[in-house]
C-alpha atoms as a PDB file:
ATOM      1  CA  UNK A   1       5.430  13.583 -18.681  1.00  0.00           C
ATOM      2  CA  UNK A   2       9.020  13.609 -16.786  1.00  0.00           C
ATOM      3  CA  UNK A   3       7.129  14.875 -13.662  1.00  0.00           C
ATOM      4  CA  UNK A   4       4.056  11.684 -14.085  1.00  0.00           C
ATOM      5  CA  UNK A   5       6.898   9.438 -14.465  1.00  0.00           C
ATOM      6  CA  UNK A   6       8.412  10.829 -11.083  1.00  0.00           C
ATOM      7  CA  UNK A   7       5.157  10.758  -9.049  1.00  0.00           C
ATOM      8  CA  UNK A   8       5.346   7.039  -9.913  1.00  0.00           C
ATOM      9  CA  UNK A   9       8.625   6.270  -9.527  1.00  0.00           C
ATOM     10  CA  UNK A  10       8.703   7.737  -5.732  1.00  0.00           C
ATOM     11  CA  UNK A  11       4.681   6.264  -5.232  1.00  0.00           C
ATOM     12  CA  UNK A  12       6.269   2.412  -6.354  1.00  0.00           C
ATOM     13  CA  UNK A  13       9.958   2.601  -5.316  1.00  0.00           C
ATOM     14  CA  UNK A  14      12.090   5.593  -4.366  1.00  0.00           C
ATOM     15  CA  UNK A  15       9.392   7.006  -1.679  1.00  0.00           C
ATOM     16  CA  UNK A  16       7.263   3.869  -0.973  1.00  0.00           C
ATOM     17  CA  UNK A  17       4.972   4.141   1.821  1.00  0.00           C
ATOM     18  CA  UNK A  18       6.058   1.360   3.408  1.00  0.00           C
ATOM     19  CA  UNK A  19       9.776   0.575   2.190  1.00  0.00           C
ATOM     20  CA  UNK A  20      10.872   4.413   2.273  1.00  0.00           C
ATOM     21  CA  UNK A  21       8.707   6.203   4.665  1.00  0.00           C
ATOM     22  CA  UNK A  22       7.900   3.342   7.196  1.00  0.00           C
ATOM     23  CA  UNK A  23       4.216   4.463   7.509  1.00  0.00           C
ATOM     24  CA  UNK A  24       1.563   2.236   7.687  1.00  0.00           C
ATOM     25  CA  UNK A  25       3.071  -0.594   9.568  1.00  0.00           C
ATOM     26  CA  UNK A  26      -0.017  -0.741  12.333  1.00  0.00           C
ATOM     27  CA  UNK A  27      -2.281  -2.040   9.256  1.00  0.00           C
ATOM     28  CA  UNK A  28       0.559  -4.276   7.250  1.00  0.00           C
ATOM     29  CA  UNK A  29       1.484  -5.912  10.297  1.00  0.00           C
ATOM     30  CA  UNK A  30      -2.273  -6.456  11.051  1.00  0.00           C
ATOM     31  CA  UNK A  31      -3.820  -7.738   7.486  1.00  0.00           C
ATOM     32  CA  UNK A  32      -1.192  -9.604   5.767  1.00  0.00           C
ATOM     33  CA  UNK A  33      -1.055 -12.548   7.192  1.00  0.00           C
ATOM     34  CA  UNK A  34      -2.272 -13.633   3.420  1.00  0.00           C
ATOM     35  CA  UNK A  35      -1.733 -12.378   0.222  1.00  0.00           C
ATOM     36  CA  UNK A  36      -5.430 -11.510  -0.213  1.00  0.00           C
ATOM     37  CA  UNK A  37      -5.775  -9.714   3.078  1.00  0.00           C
ATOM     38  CA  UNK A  38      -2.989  -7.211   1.467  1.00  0.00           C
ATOM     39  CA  UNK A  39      -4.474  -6.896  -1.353  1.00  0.00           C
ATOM     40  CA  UNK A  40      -7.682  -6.531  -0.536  1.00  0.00           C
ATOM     41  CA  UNK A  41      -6.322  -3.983   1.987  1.00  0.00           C
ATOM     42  CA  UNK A  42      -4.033  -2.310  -0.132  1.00  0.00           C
ATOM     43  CA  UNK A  43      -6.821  -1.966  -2.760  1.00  0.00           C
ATOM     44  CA  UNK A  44      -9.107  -0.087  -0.520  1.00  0.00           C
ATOM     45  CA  UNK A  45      -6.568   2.059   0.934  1.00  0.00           C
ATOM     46  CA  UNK A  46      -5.448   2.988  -2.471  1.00  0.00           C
ATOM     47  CA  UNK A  47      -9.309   4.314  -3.510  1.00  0.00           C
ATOM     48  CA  UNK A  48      -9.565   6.515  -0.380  1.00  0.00           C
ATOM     49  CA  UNK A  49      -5.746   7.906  -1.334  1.00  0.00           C
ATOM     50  CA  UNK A  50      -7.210   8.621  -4.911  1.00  0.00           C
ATOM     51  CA  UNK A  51     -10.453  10.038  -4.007  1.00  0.00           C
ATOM     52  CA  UNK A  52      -9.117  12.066  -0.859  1.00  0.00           C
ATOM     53  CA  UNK A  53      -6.270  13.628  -2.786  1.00  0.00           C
ATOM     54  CA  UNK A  54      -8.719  14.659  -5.696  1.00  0.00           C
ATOM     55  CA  UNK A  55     -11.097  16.117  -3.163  1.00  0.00           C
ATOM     56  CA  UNK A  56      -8.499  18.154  -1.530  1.00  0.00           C
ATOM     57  CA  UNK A  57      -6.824  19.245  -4.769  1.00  0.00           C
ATOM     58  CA  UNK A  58     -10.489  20.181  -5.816  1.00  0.00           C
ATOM     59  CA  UNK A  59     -10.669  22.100  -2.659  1.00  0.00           C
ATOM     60  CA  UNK A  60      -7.132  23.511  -1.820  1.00  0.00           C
ATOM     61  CA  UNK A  61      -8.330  27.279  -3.003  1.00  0.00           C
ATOM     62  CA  UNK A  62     -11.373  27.314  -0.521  1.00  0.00           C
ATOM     63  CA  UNK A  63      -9.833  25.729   2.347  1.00  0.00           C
ATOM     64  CA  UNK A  64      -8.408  27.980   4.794  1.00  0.00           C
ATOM     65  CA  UNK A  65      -4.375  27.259   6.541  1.00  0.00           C
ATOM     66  CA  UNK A  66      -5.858  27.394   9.925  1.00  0.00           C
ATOM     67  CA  UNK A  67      -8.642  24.397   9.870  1.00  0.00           C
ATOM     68  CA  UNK A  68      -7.060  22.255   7.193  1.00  0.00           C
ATOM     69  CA  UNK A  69      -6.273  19.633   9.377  1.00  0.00           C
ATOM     70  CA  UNK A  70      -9.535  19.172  10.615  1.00  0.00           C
ATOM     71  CA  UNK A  71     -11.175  19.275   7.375  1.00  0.00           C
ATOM     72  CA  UNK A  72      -9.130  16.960   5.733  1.00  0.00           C
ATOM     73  CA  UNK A  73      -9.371  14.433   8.604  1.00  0.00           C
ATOM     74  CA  UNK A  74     -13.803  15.127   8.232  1.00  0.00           C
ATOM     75  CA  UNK A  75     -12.816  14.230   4.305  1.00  0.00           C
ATOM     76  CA  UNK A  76     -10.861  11.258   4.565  1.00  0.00           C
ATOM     77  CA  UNK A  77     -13.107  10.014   7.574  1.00  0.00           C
ATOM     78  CA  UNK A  78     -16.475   9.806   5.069  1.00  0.00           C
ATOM     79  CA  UNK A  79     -14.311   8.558   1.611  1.00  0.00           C
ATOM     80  CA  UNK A  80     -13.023   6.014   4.365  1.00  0.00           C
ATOM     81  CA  UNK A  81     -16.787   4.866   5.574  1.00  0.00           C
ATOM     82  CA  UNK A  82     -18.328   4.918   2.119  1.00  0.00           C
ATOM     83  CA  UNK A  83     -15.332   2.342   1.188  1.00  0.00           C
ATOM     84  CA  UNK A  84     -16.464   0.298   4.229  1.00  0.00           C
ATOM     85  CA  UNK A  85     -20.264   0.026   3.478  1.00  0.00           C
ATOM     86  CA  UNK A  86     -19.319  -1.026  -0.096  1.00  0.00           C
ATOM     87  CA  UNK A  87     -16.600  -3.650   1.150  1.00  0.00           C
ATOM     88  CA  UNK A  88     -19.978  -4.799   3.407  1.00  0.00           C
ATOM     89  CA  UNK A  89     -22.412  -4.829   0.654  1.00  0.00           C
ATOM     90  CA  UNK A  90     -20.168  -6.294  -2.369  1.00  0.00           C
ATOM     91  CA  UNK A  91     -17.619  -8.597  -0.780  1.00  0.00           C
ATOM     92  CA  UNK A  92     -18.973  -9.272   2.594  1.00  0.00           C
ATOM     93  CA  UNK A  93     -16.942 -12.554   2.564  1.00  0.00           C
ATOM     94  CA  UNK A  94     -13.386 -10.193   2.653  1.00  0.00           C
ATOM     95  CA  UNK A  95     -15.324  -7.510   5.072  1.00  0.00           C
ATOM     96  CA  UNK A  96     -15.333 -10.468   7.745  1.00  0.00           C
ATOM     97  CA  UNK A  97     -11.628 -10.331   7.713  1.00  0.00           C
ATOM     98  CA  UNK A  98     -10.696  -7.066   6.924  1.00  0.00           C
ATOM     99  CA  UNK A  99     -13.543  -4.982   8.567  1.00  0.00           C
ATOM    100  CA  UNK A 100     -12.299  -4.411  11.590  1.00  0.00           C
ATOM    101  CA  UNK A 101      -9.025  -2.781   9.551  1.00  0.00           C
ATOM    102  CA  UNK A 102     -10.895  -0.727   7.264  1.00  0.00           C
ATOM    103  CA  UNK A 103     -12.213   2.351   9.658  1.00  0.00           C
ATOM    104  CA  UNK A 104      -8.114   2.497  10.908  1.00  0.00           C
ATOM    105  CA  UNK A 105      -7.581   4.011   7.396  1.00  0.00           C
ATOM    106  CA  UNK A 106      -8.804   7.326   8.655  1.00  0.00           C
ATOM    107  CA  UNK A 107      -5.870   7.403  11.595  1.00  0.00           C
ATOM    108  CA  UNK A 108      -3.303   6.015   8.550  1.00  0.00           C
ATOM    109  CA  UNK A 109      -0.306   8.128   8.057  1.00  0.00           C
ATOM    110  CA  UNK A 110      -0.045   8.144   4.414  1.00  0.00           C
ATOM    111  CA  UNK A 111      -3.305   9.317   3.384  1.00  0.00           C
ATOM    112  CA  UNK A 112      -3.292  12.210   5.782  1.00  0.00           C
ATOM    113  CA  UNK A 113       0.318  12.978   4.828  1.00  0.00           C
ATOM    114  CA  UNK A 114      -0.509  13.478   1.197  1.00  0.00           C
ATOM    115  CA  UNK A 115      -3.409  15.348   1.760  1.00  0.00           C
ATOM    116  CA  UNK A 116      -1.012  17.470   3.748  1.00  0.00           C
ATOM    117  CA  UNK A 117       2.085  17.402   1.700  1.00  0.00           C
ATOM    118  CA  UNK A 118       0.893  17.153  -1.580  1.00  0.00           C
ATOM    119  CA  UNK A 119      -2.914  17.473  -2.876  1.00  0.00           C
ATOM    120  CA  UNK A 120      -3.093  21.034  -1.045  1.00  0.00           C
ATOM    121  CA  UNK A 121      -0.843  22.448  -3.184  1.00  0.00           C
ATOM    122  CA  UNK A 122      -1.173  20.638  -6.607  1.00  0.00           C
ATOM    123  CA  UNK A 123      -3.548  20.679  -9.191  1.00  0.00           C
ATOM    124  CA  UNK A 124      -6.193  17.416  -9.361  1.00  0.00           C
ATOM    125  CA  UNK A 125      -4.415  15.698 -12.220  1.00  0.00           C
ATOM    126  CA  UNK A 126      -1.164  15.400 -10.451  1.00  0.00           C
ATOM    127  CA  UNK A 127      -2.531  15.004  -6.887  1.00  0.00           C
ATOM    128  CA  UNK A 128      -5.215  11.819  -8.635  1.00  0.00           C
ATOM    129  CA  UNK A 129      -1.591  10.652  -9.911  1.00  0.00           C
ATOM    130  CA  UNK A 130       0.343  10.686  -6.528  1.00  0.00           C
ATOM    131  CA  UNK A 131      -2.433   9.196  -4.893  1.00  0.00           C
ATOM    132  CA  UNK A 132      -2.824   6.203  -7.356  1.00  0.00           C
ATOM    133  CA  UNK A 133       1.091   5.890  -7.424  1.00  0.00           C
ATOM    134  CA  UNK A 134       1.445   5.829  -3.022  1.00  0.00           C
ATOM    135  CA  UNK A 135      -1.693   3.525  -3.112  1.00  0.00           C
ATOM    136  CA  UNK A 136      -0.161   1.193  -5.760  1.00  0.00           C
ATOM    137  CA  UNK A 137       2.948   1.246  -3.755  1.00  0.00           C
ATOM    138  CA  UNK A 138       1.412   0.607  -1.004  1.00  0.00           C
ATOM    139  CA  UNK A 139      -0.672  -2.511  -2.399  1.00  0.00           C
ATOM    140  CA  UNK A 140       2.462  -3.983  -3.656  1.00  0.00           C
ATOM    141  CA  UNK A 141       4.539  -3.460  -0.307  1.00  0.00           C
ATOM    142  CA  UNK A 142       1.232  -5.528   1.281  1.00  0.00           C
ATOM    143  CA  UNK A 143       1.170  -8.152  -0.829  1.00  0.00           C
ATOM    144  CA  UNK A 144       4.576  -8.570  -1.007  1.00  0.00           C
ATOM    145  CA  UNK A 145       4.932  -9.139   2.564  1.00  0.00           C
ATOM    146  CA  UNK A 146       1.534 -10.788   3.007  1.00  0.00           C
ATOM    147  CA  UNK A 147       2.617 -13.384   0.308  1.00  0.00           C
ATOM    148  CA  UNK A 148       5.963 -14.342   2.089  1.00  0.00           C
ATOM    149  CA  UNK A 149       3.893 -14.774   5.357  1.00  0.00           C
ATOM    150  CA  UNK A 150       1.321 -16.679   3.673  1.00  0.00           C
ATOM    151  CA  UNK A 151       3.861 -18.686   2.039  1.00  0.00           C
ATOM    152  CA  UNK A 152       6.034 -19.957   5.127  1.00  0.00           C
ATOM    153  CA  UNK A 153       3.400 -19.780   7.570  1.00  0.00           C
ATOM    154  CA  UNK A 154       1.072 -21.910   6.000  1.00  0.00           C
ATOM    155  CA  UNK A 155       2.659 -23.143   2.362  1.00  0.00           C
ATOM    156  CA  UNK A 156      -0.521 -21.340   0.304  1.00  0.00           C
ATOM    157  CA  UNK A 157      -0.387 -18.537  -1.892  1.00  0.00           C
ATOM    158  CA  UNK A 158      -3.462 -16.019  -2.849  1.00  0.00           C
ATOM    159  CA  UNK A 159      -5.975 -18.593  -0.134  1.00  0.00           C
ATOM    160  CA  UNK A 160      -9.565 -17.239  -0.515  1.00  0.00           C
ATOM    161  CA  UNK A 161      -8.825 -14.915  -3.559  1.00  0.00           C
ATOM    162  CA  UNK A 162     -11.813 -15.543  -4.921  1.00  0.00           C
ATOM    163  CA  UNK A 163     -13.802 -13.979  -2.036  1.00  0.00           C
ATOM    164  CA  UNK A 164     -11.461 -10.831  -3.121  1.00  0.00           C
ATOM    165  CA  UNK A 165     -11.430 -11.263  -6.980  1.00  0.00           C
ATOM    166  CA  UNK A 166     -15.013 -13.571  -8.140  1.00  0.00           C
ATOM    167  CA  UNK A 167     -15.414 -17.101  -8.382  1.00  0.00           C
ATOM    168  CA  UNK A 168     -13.104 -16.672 -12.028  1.00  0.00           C
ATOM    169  CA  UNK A 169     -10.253 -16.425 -10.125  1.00  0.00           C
ATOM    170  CA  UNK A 170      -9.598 -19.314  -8.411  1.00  0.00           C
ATOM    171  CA  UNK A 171      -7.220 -20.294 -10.344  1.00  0.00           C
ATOM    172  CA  UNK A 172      -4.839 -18.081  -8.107  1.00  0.00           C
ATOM    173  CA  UNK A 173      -5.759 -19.775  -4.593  1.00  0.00           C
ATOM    174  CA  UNK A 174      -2.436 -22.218  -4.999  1.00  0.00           C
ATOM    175  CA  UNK A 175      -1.209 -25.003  -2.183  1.00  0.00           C
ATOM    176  CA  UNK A 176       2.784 -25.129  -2.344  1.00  0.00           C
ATOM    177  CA  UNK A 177       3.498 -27.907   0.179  1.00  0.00           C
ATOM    178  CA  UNK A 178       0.230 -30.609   0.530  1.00  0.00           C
ATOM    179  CA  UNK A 179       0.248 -31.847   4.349  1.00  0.00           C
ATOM    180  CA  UNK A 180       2.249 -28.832   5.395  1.00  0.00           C
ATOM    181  CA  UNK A 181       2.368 -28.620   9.490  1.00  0.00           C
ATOM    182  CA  UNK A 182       2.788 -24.919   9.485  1.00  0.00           C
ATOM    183  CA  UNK A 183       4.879 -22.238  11.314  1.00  0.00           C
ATOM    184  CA  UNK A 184       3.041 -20.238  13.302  1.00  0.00           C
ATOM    185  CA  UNK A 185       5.413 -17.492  13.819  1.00  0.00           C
ATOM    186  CA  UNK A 186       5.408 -16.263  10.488  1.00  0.00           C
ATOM    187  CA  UNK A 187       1.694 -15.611  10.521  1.00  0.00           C
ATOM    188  CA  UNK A 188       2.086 -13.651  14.054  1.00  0.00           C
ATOM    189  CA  UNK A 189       2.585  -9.711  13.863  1.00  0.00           C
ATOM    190  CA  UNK A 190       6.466 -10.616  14.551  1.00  0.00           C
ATOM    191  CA  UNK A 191       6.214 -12.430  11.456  1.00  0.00           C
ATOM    192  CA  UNK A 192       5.560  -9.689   9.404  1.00  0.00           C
ATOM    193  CA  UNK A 193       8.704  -7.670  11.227  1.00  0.00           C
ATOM    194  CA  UNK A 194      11.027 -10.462  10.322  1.00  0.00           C
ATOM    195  CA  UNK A 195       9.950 -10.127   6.627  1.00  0.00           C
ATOM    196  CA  UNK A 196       9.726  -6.437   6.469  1.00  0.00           C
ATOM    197  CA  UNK A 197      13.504  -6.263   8.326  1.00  0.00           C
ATOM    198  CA  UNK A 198      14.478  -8.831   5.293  1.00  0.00           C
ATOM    199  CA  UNK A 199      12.724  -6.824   2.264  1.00  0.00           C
ATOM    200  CA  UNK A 200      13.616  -3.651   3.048  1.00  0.00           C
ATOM    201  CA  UNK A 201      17.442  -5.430   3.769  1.00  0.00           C
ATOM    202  CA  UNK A 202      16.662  -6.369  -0.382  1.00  0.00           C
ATOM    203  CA  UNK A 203      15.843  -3.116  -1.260  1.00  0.00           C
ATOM    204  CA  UNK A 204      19.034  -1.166   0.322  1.00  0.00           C
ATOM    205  CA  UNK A 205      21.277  -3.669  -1.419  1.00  0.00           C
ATOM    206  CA  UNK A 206      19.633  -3.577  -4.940  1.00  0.00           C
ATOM    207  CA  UNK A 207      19.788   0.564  -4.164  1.00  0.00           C
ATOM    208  CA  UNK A 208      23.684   0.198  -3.645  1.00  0.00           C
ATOM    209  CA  UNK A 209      23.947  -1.891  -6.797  1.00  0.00           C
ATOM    210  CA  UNK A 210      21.780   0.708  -9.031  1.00  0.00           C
ATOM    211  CA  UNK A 211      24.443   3.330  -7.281  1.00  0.00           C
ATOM    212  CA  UNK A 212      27.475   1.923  -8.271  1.00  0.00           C
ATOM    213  CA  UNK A 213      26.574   0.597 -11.828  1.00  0.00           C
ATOM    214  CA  UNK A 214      25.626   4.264 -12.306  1.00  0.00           C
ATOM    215  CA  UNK A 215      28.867   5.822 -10.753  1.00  0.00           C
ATOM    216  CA  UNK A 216      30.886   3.240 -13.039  1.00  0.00           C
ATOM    217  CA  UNK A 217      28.965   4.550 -16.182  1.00  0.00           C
ATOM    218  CA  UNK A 218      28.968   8.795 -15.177  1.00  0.00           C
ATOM    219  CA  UNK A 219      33.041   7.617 -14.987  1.00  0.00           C
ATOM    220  CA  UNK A 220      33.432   5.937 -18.042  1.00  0.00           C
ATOM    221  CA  UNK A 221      31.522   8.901 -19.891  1.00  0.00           C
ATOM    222  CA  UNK A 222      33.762  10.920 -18.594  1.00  0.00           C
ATOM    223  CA  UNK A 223      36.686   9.291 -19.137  1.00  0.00           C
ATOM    224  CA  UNK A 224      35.794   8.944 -22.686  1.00  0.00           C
END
């Protein structure tokens, strides 16, 4: 259970794809100009990571060292186009926007990394966990940034969720500021650097704070 509980913790915080490794930053700066782009982005990328790192896991004993590579890129290459002809045929409205983006999960870091680092040399259980755990992080990390984009650049949060989500969630598609002029910047690739710069800024200084609160407890214990 400890070891579940650490696959998550590194897939959501300690080793996030984008906050701790910096991978992935070709498609985040690309999609998430809205909170729905992410996560309709994030959710795709996080089914190929599932499906790819169960297929290798599946297959680590047959596979031999010295074609690996090419074989998991042949793997993650088909999981990567079935995911695009179902984005096509059951939310064509999203595939519009994100279509062009969905193929460039083949060339992504992180799926090919896991594959590499971790499904080839765990069992299926564990490997299906770190896969949903890096996708997860990875979702959050988009819409995250995609919301803060979304947010300044244009005052709306979740716009055209229900192209993502169904018609029942449109209660999410929310207008901050009514007659709002806009600033284009934010919704510009540079507008995602300024935000990532600033969130992972957040996440070094609530690090530091977890670090010391934990230093002044491991002291008092032992002063005690």
């Amino acid at each position: 259970m400890n070891d579940y509980r650490g696959i998550f913790a590194d897939g959501l915080w300690n080793n996030n794809v984008v906050f701790a490794q910096m991978l992935a930053l070709c498609p985040l700066m690309a999609v998430t100009s809205t909170a729905t782009n992410g996560l309709g982005m994030g959710l795709a990328t996080t089914a190929v990571l599932l499906a790819s790192n169960m297929v290798v896991a599946s297959l680590r004993h047959w596979i031999v060292p010295e074609v690996r590579i090419p074989v998991f890129v042949l793997l993650i290459a088909s999981l990567v186009t079935l995911a695009d002809m179902a984005i096509n045929a059951w939310l064509h409205e999203l595939y519009k926007v994100l279509g062009l983006f969905i193929p460039l999960i083949v060339v992504n870091c992180c799926v090919l990394g896991r594959a590499e680092s971790f499904a080839s040399k765990q069992p299926v259980l564990a490997a299906a966990a770190d896969g949903l755990a890096m996708g997860l992080g990875l979702t959050l990390a988009l819409v995250l940034i995609g919301a803060c984009r979304e947010i300044l650049g244009s005052a709306t949060l979740f716009a055209h969720a229900s192209l993502l989500l169904g018609p029942a969630f449109t209660f999410l598609e929310t207008t901050l500021i009514e007659d709002y002029r806009g600033f284009l910047l934010m919704l510009l690739p540079p507008g995602g650097f300024l935000v990532l710069g600033f969130l992972l800024a957040g996440k070094r200084v609530i690090e530091r704070i977890t670090e010391k609160s934990e230093v002044k407890e491991e002291f008092h214990c032992s002063v005690q």
